[in-house]
C-alpha atoms as a PDB file:
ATOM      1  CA  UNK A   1      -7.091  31.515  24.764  1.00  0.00           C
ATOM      2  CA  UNK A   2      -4.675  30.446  27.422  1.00  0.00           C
ATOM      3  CA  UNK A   3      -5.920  30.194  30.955  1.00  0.00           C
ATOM      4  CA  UNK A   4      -4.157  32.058  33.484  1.00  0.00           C
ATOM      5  CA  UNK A   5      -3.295  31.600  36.933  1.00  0.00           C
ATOM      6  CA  UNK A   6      -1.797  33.630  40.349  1.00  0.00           C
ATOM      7  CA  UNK A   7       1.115  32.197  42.234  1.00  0.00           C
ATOM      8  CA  UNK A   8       2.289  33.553  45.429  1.00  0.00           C
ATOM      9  CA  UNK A   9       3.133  37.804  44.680  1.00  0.00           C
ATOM     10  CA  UNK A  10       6.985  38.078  44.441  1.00  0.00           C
ATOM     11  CA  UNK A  11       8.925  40.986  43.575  1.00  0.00           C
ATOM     12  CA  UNK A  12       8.920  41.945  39.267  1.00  0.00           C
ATOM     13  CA  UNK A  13      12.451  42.273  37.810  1.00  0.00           C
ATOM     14  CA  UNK A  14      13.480  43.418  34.147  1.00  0.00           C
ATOM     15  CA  UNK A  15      13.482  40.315  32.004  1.00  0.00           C
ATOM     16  CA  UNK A  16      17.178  39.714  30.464  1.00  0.00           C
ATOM     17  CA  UNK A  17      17.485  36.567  27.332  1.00  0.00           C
ATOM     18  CA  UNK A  18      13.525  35.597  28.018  1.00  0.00           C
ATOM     19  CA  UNK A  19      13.893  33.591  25.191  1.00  0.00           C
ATOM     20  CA  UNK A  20      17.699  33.126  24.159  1.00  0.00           C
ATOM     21  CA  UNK A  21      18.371  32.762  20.506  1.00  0.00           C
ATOM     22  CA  UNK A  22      19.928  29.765  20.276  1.00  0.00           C
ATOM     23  CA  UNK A  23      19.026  26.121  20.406  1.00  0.00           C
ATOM     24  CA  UNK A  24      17.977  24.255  23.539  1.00  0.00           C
ATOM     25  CA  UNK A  25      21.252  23.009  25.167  1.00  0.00           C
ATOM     26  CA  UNK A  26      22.410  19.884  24.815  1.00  0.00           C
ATOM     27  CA  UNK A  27      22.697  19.134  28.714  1.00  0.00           C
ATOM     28  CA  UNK A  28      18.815  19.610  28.494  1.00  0.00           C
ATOM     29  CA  UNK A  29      19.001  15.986  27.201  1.00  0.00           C
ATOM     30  CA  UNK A  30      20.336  14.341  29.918  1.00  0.00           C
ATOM     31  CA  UNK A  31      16.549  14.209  32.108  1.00  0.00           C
ATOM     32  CA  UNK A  32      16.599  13.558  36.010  1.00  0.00           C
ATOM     33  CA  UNK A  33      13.158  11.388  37.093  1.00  0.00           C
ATOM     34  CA  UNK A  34      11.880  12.781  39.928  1.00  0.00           C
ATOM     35  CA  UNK A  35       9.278  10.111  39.712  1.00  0.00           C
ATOM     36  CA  UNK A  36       8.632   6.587  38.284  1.00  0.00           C
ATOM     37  CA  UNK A  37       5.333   5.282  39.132  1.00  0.00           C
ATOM     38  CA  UNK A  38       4.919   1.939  37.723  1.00  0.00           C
ATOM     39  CA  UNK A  39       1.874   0.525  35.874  1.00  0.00           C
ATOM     40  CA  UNK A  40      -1.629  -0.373  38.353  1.00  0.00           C
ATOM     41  CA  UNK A  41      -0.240   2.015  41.375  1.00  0.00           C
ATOM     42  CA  UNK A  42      -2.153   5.062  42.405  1.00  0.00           C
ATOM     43  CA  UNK A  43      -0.232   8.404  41.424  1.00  0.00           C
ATOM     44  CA  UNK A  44      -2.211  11.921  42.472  1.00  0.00           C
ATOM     45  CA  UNK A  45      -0.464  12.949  39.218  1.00  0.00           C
ATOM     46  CA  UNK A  46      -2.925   9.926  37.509  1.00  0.00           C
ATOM     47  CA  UNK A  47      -6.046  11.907  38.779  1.00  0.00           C
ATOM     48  CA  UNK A  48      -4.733  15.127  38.091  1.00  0.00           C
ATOM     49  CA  UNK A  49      -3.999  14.292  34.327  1.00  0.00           C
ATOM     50  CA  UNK A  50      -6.423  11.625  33.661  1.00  0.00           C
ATOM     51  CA  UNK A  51      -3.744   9.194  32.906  1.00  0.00           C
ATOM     52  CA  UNK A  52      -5.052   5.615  33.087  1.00  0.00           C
ATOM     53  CA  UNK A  53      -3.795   2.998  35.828  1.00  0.00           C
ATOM     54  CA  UNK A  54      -1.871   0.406  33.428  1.00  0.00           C
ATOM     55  CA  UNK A  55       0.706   3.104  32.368  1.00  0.00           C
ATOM     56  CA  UNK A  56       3.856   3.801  33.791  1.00  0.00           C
ATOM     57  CA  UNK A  57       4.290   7.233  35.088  1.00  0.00           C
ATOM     58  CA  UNK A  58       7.160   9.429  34.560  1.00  0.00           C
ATOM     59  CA  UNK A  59       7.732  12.754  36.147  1.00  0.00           C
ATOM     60  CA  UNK A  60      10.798  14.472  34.645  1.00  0.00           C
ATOM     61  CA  UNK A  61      13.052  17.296  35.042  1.00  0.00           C
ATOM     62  CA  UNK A  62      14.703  18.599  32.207  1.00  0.00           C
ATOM     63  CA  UNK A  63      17.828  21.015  32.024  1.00  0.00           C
ATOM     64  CA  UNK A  64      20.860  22.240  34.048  1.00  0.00           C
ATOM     65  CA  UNK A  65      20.468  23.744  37.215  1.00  0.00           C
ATOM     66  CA  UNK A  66      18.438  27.165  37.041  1.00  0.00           C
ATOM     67  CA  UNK A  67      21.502  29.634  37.560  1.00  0.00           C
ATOM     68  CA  UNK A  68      22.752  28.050  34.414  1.00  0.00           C
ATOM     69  CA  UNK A  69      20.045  28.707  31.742  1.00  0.00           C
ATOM     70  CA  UNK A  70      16.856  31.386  32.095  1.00  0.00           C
ATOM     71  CA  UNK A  71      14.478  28.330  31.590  1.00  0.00           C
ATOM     72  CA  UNK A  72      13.779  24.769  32.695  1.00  0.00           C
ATOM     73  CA  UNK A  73      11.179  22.259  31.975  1.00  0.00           C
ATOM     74  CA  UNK A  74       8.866  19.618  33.883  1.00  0.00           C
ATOM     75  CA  UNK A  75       7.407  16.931  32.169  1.00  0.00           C
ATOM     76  CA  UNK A  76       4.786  13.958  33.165  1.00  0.00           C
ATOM     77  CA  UNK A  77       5.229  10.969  30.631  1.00  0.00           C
ATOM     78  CA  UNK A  78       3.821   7.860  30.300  1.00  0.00           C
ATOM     79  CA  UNK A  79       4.694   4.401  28.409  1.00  0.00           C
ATOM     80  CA  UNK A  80       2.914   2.209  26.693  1.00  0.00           C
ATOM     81  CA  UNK A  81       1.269   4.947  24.307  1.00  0.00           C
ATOM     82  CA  UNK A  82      -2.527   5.327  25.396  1.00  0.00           C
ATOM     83  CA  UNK A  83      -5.031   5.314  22.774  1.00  0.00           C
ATOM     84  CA  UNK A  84      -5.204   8.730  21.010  1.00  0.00           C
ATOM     85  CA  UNK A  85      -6.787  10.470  18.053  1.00  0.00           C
ATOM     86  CA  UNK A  86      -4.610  13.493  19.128  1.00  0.00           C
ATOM     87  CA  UNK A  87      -0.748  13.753  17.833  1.00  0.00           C
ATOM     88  CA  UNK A  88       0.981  12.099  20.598  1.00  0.00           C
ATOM     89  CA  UNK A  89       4.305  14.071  21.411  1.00  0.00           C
ATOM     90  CA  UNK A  90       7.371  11.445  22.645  1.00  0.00           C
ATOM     91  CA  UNK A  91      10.420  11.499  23.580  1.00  0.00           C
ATOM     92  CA  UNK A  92      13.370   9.803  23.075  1.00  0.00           C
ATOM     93  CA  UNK A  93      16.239  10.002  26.200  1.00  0.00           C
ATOM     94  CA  UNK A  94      19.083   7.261  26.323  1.00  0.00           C
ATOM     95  CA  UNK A  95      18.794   7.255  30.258  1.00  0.00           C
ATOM     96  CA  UNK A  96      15.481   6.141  30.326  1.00  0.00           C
ATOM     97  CA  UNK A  97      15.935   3.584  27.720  1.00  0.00           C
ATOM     98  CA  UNK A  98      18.344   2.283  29.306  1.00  0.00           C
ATOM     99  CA  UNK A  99      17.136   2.240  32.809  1.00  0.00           C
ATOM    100  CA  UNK A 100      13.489   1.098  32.209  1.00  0.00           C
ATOM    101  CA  UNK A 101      14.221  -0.786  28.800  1.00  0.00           C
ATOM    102  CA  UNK A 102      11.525   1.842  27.214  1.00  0.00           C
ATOM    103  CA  UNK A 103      12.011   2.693  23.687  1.00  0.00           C
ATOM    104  CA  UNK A 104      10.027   6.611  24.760  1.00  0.00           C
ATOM    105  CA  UNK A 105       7.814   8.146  26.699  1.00  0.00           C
ATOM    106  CA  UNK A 106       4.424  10.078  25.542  1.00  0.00           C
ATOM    107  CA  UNK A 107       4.341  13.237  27.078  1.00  0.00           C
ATOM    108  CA  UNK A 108       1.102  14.334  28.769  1.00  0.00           C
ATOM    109  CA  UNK A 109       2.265  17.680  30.139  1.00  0.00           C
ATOM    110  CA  UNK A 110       5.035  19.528  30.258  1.00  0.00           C
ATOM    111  CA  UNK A 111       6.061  23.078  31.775  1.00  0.00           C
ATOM    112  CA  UNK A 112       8.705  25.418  31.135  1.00  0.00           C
ATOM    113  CA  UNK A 113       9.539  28.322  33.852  1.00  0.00           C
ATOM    114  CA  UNK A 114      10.976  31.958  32.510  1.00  0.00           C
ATOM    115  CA  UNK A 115      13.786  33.580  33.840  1.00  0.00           C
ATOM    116  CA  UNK A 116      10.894  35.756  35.470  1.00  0.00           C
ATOM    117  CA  UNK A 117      10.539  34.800  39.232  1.00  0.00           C
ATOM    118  CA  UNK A 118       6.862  32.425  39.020  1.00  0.00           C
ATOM    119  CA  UNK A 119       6.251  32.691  35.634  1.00  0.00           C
ATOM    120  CA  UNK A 120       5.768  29.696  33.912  1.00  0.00           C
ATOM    121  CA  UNK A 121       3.479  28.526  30.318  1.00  0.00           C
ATOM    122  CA  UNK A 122       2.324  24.728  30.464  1.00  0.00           C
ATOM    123  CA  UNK A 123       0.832  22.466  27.715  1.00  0.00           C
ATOM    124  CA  UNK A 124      -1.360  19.956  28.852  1.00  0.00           C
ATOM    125  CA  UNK A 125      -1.850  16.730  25.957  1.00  0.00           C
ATOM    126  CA  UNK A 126      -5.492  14.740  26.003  1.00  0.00           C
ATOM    127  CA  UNK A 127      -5.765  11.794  23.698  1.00  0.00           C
ATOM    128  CA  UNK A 128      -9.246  12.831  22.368  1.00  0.00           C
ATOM    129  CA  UNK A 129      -9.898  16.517  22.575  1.00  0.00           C
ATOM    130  CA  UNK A 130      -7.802  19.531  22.216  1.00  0.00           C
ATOM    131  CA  UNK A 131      -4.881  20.547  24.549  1.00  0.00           C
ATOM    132  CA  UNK A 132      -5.054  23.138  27.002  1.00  0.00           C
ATOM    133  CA  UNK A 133      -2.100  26.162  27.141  1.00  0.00           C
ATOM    134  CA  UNK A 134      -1.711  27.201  30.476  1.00  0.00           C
ATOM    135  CA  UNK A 135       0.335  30.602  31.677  1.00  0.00           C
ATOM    136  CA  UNK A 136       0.762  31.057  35.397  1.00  0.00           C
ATOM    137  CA  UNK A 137       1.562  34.669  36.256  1.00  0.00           C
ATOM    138  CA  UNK A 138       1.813  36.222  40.033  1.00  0.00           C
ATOM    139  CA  UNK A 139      -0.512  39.036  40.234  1.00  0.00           C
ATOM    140  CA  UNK A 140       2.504  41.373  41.009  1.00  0.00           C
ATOM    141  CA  UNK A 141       3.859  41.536  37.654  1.00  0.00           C
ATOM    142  CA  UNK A 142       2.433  43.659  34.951  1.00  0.00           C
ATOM    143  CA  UNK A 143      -0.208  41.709  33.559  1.00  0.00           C
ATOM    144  CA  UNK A 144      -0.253  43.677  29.961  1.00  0.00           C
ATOM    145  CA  UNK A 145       3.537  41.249  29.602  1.00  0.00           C
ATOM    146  CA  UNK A 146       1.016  38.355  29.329  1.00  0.00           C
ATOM    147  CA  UNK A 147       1.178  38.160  25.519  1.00  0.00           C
ATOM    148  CA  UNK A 148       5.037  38.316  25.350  1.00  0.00           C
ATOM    149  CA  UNK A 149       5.642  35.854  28.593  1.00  0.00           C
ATOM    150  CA  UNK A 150       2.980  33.702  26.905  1.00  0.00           C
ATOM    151  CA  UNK A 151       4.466  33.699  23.581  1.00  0.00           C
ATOM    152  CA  UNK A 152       8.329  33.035  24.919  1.00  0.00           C
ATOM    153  CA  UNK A 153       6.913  30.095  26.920  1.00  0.00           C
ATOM    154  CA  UNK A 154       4.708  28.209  24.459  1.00  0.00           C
ATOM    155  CA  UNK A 155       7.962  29.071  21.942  1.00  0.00           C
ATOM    156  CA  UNK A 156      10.648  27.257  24.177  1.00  0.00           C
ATOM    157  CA  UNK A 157       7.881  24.221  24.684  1.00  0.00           C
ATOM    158  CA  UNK A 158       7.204  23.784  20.709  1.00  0.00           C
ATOM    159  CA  UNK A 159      10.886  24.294  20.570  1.00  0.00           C
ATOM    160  CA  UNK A 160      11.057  20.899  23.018  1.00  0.00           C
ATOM    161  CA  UNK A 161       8.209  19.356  20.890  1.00  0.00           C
ATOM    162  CA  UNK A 162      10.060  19.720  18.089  1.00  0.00           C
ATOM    163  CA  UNK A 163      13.010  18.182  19.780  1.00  0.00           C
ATOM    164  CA  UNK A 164      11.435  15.277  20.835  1.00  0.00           C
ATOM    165  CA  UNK A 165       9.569  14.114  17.502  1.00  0.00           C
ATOM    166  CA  UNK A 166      12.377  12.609  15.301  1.00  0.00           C
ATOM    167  CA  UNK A 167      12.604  12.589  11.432  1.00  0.00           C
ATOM    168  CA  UNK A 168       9.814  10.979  10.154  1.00  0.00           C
ATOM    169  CA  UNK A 169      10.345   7.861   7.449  1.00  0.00           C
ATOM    170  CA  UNK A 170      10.640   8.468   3.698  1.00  0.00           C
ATOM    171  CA  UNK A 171      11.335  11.747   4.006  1.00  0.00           C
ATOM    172  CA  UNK A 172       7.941  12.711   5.892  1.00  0.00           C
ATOM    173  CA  UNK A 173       8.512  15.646   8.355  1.00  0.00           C
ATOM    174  CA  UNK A 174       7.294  13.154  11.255  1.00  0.00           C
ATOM    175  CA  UNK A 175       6.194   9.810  12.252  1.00  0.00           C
ATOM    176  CA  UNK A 176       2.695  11.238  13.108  1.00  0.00           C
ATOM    177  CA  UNK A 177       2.675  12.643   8.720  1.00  0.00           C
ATOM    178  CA  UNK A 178       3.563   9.357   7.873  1.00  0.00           C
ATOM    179  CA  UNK A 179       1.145   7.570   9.875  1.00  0.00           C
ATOM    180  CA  UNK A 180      -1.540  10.065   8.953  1.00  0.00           C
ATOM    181  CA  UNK A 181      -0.930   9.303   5.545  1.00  0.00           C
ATOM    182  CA  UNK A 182      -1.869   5.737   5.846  1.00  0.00           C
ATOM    183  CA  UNK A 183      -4.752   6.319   7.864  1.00  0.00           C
ATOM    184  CA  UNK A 184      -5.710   8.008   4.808  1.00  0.00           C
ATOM    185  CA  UNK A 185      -5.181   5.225   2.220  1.00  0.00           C
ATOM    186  CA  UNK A 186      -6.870   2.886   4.627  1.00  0.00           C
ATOM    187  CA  UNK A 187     -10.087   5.197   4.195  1.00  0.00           C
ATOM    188  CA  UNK A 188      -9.270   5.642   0.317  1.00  0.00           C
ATOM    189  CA  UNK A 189      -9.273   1.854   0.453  1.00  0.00           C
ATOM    190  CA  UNK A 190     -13.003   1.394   2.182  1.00  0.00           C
ATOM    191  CA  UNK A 191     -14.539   4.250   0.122  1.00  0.00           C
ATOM    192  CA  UNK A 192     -13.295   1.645  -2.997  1.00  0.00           C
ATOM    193  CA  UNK A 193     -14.710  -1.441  -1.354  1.00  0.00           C
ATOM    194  CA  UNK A 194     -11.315  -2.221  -0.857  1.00  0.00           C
ATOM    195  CA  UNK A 195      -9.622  -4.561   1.866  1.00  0.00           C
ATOM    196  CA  UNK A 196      -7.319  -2.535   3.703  1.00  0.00           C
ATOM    197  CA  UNK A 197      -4.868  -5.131   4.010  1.00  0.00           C
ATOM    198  CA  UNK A 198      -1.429  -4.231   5.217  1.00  0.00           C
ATOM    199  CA  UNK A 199       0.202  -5.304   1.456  1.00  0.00           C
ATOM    200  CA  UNK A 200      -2.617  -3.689  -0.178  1.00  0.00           C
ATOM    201  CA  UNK A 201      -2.024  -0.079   1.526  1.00  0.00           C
ATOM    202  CA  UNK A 202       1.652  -0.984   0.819  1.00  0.00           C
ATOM    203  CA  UNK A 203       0.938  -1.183  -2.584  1.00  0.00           C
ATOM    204  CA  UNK A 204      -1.018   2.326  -3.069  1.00  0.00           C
ATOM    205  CA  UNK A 205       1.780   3.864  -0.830  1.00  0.00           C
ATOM    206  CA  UNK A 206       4.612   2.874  -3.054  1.00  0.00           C
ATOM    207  CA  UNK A 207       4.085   5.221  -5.673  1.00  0.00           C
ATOM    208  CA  UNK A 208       3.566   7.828  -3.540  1.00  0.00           C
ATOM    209  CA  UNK A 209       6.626   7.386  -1.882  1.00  0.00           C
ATOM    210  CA  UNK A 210       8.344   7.398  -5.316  1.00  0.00           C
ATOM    211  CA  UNK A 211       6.863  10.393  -5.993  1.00  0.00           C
ATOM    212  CA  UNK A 212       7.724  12.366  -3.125  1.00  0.00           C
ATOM    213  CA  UNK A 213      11.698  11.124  -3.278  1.00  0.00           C
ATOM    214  CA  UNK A 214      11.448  12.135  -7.178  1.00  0.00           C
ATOM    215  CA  UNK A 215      12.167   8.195  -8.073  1.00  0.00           C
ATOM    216  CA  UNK A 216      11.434   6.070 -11.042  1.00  0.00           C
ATOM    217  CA  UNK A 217       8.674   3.991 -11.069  1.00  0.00           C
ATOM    218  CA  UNK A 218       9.690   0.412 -11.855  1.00  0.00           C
ATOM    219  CA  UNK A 219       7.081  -2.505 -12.390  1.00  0.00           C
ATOM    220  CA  UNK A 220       9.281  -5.078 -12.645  1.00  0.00           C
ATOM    221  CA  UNK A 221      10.137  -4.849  -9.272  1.00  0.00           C
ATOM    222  CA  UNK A 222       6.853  -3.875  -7.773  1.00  0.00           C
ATOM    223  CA  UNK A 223       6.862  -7.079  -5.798  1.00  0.00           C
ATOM    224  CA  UNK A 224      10.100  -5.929  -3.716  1.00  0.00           C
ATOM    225  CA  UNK A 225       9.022  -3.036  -3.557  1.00  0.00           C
ATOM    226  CA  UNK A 226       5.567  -3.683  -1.886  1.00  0.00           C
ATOM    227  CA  UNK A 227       6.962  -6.143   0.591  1.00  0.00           C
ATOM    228  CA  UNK A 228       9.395  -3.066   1.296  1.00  0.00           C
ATOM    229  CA  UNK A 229       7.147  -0.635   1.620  1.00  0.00           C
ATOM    230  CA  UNK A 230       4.930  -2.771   4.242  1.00  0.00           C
ATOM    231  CA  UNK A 231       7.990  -3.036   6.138  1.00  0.00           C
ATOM    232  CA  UNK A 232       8.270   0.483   6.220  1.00  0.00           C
ATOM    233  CA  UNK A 233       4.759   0.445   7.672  1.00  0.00           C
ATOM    234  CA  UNK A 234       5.023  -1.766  10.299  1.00  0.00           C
ATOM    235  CA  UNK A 235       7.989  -0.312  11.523  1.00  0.00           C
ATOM    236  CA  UNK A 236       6.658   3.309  11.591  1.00  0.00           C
ATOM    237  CA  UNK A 237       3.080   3.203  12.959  1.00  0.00           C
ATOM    238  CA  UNK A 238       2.345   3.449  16.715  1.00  0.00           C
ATOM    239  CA  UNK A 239      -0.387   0.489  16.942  1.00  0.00           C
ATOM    240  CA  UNK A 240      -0.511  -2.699  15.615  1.00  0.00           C
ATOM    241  CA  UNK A 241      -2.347  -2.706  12.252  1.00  0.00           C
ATOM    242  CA  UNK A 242      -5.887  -4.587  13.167  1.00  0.00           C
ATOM    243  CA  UNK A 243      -6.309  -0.774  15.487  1.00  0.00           C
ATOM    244  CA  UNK A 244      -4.569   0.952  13.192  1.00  0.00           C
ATOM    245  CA  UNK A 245      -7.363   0.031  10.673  1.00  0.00           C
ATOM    246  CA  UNK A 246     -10.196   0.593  13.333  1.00  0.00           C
ATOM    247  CA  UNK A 247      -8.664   4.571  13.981  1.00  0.00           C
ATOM    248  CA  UNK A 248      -8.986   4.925  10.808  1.00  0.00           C
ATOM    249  CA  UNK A 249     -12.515   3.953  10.219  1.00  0.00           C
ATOM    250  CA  UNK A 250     -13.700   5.585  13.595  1.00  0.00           C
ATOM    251  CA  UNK A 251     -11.896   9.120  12.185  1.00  0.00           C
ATOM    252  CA  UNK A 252     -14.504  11.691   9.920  1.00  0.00           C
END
C-alpha cells in the first residue's frame, strides 16, 4: 500500500489532462542539476536516502517550466552504481555525460507533481529490499481521489522508468533481462559442478541467443561465436564478472 502524507491545506480545483495521453515530452530530456554533491562529502540528501559517502550525488529537475506541462519530476541519482540485488533504474542524459564524463546515473528516488496544487506520488529505490510508493496529498482535497491521483502518478513515473532503461542486448527487453539471464546460467553452471567461467557461460548462452533471434545453429563456427557472445557479456553487465559471479551465488 502506498504511504500517504499531508502538505500544507491549499484550495482543491477540478483536475484537467491529470495524466495527458501522449508521451513524455521531449524537452523533459534536457535535466537541470540542482545539485552535484561529489563522492566523500556530507549531503542531508545521503542520510535521508541511505546513499553511501563514495557516490556522487545528483539532484535533478526534470521538465519544462510548470505552466507548460501538468507534471514535473525530481530525481536524486547517484554514480558509480551501488551494490544491488534490486533492478537498478538509470538514466541516460547527454548533459550530464558530458559535463561530469558519466556514462548514467542510478536513480534512488524520484517524484512527479500533478497538475493538482500539492499533490505529488514518489518512488523511493533500495538496493536490497523492496521500494517504497509514496503519495503526498493535502488534507483539503477529497481523500476518496487517492486511488486515481495515486494511479496517474506512479503511471507518469513507470512511464519515466521506462524511458530511462534502454533496449536491452540481443533482443532482451532490458539490460537488467539480459543480465538476469546470466545470473541464471552462472547458477545452472554450479548446480553442474561447473566453472562459471566467463567463456563457459558464453558458451551455454549462445544457443539461447540463437534461439530467441530464430537463427541457425552453426558448429563450425562455435568458436566465433563464443568469443562473440562473451563480448556481448562483458559489455552488457553492470559489475565486473568475479561480483557478477558472487551475486549470483549469494541470490536463492
Amino acid at each position: 500500500m502506498p504511504r500517504q502524507s499531508s502538505r500544507t491545506p491549499c484550495q482543491a480545483r477540478p483536475s484537467q489532462g491529470l495524466v495527458p495521453n501522449r508521451p513524455l515530452p521531449e524537452m523533459l530530456w534536457e535535466p537541470k542539476v540542482v545539485q552535484h554533491t561529489p563522492k566523500d562529502k556530507p549531503d542531508p540528501r545521503r542520510a535521508t536516502f541511505d546513499i553511501p559517502l563514495n557516490e556522487d550525488l545528483f539532484w535533478l529537475h526534470l521538465g519544462p517550466p510548470r505552466s507548460w506541462t501538468p507534471y514535473m519530476f525530481d530525481v536524486a541519482g547517484t554514480f558509480p552504481a551501488h551494490e544491488a540485488t534490486r533492478e537498478r533504474f538509470r538514466l541516460d542524459f547527454d548533459k550530464i555525460r558530458h559535463a561530469y564524463s558519466l556514462p548514467y546515473i542510478v536513480v534512488w528516488y524520484r517524484r512527479v507533481y500533478l497538475d493538482e496544487p500539492g499533490v505529488s506520488v514518489a518512488i523511493r529505490w533500495y538496493p536490497h529490499r523492496e521500494e517504497q510508493v509514496e503519495l503526498v496529498l493535502p488534507s483539503k482535497l477529497p481523500h476518496k481521489h487517492a486511488t486515481r491521483y495515486f494511479t496517474a502518478g506512479l503511471r507518469l513515473l513507470r512511464d519515466l522508468e521506462n524511458r530511462g532503461r534502454p533496449p536491452g542486448p540481443a533482443g532482451y527487453e532490458d539490460a537488467q533481462e539480459f543480465e538476469d539471464e546470466v545470473l541464471h546460467l552462472i547458477q545452472t553452471a554450479d548446480r553442474h559442478g561447473q566453472t562459471p567461467t566467463q567463456r563457459h557461460i558464453a558458451s551455454l548462452l549462445h544457443p539461447i541467443l540463437v534461439t530467441r533471434n530464430g537463427a541457425t545453429y552453426s558448429a563450425a563456427s562455435v568458436d566465433i561465436n563464443i568469443d562473440s557472445t562473451a563480448h556481448l557479456i562483458r559489455d552488457h553487465i553492470s559489475m565486473p564478472w568475479r561480483e557478477l559471479v558472487r551475486k549470483a551465488r549469494q541470490s536463492p
